[in-house]
C-alpha atoms as a PDB file:
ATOM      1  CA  UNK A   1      19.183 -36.097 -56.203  1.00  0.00           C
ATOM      2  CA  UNK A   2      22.514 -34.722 -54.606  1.00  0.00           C
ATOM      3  CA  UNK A   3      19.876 -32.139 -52.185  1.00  0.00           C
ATOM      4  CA  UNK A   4      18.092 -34.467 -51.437  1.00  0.00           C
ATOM      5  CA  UNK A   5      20.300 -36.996 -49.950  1.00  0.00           C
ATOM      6  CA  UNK A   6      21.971 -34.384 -48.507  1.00  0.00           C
ATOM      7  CA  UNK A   7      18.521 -32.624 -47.173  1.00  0.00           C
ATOM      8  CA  UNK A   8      17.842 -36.337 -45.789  1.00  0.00           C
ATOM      9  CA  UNK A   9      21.437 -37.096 -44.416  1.00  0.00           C
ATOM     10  CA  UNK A  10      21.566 -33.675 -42.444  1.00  0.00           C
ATOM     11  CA  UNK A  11      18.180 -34.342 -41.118  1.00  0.00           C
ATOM     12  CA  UNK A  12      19.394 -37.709 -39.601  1.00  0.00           C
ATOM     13  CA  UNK A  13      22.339 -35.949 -37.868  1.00  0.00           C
ATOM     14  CA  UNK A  14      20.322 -33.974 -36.082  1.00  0.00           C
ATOM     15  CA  UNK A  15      18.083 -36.557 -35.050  1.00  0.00           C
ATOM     16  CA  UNK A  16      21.266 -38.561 -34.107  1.00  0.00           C
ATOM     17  CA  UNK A  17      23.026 -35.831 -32.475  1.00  0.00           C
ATOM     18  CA  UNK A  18      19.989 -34.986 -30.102  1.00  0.00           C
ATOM     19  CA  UNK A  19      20.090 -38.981 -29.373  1.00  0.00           C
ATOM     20  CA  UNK A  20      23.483 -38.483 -28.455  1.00  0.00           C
ATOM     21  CA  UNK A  21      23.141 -35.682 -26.217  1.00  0.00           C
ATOM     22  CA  UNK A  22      19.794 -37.504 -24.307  1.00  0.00           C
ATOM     23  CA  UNK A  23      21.980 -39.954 -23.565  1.00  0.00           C
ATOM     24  CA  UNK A  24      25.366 -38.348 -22.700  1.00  0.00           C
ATOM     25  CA  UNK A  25      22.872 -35.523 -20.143  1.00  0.00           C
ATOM     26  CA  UNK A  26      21.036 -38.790 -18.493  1.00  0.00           C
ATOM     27  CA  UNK A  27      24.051 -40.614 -18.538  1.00  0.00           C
ATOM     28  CA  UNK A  28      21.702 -43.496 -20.058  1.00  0.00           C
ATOM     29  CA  UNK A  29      23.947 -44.789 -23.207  1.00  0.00           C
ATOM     30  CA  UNK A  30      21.324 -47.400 -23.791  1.00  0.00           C
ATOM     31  CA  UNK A  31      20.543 -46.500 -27.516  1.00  0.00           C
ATOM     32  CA  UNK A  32      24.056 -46.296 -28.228  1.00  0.00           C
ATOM     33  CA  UNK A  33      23.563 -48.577 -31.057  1.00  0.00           C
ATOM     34  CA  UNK A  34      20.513 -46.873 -32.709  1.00  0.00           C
ATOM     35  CA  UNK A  35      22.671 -43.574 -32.120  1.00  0.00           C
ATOM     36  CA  UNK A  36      25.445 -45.280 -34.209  1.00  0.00           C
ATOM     37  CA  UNK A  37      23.225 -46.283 -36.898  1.00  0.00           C
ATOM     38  CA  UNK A  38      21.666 -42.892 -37.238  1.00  0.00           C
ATOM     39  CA  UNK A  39      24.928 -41.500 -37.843  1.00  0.00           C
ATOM     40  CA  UNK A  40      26.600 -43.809 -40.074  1.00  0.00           C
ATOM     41  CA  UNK A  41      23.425 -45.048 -41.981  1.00  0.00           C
ATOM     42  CA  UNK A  42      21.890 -42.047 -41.995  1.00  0.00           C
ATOM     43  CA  UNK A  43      24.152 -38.990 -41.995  1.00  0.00           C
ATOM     44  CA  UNK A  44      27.370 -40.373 -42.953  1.00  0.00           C
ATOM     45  CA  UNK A  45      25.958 -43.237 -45.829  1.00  0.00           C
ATOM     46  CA  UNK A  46      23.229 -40.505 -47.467  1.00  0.00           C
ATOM     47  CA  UNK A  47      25.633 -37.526 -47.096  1.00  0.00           C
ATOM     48  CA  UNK A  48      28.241 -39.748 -49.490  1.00  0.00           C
ATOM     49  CA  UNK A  49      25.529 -41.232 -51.682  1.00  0.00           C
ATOM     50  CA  UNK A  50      24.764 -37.034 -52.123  1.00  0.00           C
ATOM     51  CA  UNK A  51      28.896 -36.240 -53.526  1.00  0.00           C
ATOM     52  CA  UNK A  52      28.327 -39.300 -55.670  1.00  0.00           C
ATOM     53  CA  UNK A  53      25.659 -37.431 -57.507  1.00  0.00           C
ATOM     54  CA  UNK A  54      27.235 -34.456 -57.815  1.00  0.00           C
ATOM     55  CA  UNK A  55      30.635 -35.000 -58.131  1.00  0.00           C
ATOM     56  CA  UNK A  56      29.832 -39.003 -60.599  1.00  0.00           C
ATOM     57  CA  UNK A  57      26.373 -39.163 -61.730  1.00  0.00           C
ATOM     58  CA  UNK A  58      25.780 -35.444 -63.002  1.00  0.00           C
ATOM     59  CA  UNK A  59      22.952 -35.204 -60.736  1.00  0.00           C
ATOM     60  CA  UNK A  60      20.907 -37.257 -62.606  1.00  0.00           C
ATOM     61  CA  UNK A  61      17.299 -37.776 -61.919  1.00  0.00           C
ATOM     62  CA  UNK A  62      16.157 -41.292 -63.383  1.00  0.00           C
ATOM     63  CA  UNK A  63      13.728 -43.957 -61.797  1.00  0.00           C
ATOM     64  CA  UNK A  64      16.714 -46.539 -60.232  1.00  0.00           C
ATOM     65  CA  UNK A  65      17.759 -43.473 -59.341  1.00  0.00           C
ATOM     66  CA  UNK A  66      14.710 -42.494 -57.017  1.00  0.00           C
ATOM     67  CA  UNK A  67      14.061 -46.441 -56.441  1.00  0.00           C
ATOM     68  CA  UNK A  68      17.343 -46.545 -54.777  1.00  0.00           C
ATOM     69  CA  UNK A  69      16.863 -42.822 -52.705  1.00  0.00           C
ATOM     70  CA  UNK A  70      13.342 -44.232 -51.426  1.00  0.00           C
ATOM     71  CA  UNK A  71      15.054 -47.906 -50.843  1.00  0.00           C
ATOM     72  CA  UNK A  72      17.702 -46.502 -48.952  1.00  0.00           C
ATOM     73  CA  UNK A  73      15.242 -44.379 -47.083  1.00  0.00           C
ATOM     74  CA  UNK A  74      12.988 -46.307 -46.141  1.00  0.00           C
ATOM     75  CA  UNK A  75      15.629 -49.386 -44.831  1.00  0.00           C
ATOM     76  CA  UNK A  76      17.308 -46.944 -43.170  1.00  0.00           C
ATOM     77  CA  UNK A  77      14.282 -45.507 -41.365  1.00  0.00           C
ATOM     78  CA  UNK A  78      12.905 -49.363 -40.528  1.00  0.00           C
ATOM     79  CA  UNK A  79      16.541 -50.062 -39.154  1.00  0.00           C
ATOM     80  CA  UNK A  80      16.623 -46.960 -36.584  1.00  0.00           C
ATOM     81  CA  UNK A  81      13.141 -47.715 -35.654  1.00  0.00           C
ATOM     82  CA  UNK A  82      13.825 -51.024 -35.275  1.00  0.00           C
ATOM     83  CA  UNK A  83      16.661 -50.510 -33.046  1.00  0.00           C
ATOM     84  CA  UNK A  84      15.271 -47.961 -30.891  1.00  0.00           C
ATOM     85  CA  UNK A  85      12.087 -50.232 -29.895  1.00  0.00           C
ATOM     86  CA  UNK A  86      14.871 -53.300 -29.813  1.00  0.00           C
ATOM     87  CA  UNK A  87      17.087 -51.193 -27.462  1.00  0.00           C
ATOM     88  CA  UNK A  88      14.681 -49.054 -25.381  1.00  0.00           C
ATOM     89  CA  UNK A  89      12.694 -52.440 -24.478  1.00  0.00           C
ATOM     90  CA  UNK A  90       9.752 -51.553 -25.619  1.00  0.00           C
ATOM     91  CA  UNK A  91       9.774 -54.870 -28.141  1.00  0.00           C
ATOM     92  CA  UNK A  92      11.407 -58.231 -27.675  1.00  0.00           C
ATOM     93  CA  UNK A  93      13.715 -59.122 -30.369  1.00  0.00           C
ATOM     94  CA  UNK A  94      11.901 -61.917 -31.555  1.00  0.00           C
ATOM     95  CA  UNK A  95       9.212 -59.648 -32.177  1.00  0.00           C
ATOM     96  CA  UNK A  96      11.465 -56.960 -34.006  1.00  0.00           C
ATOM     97  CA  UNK A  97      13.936 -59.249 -35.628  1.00  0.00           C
ATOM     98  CA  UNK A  98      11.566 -59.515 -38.985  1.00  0.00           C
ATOM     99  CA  UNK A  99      11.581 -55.601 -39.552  1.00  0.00           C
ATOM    100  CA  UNK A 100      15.285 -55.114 -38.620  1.00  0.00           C
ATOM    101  CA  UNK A 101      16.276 -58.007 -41.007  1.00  0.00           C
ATOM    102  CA  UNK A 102      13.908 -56.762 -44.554  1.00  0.00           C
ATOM    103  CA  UNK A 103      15.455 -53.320 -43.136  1.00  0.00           C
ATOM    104  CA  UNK A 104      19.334 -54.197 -43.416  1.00  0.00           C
ATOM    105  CA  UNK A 105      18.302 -56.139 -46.909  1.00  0.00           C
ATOM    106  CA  UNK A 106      16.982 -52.226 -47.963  1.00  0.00           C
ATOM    107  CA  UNK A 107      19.859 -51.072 -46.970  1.00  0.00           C
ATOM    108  CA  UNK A 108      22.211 -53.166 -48.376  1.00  0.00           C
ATOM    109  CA  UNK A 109      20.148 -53.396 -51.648  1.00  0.00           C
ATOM    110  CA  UNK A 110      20.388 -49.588 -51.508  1.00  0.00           C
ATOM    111  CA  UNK A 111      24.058 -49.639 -51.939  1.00  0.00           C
ATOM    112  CA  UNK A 112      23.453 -52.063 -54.543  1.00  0.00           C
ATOM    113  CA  UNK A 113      22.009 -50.103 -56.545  1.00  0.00           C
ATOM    114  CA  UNK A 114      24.299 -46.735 -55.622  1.00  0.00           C
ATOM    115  CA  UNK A 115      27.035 -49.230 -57.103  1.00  0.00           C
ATOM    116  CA  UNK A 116      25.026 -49.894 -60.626  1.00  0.00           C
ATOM    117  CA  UNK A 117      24.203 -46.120 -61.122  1.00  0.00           C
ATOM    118  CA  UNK A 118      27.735 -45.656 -60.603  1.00  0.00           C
ATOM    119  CA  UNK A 119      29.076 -48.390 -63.155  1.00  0.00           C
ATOM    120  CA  UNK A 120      26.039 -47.196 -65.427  1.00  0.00           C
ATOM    121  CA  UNK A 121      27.661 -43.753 -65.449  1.00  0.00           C
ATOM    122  CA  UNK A 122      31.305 -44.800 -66.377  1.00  0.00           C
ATOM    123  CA  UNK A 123      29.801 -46.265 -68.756  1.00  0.00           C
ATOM    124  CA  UNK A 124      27.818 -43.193 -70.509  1.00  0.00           C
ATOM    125  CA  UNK A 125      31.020 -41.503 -70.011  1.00  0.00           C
END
């Protein structure tokens, strides 16, 4: 699981880092907030969740385990979607407010569950 959270995490700061430089060579810092959530969502949050198992959870491979890789994925992926149609216009926020908001709950449930694989490990200790 540790690969492929980093694998994931890695590909996001690229993605995020290409955002960034768009917007710093148009001088258009309009997706500044998607940028942000690229990199801290999906870089920075998947990158840690990738030491935690190596360095905590042996590198375990169980189902919560995968539940809570694709649940983190796949809130993360609704959230920078989200906010890119949100903050490049293209949607109005009534419209996009539904997807952003079962998005965060991913994400946040995703670090739910990052915390019980964690306490479940202690515990097998």
């Amino acid at each position: 699981m540790d690969r492929k959270f980093v694998a994931t995490g890695l590909g996001y700061a690229i993605i995020g880092l290409a955002l960034g430089i768009f917007m710093a060579a148009s001088k258009n810092h309009g997706q500044l907030v998607t940028h942000a959530h690229i990199m801290l969502i999906g870089f920075v949050v998947s990158f840690v969740y990738g030491l935690c198992h190596k360095l905590w959870l042996n590198n375990t491979t169980s189902k919560l385990s995968q539940v809570q890789f694709y649940i983190h994925q796949a809130g993360t992926i609704g959230v920078v979607i989200g906010l890119f149609l949100l903050y490049g216009n293209f949607v109005s926020q009534e419209t996009i407010d539904p997807v952003l908001t079962v998005s965060t709950l991913a994400v946040l449930l995703g670090m739910i569950l990052m915390k019980v694989l964690f306490i479940k490990s202690a515990k097998n200790s």
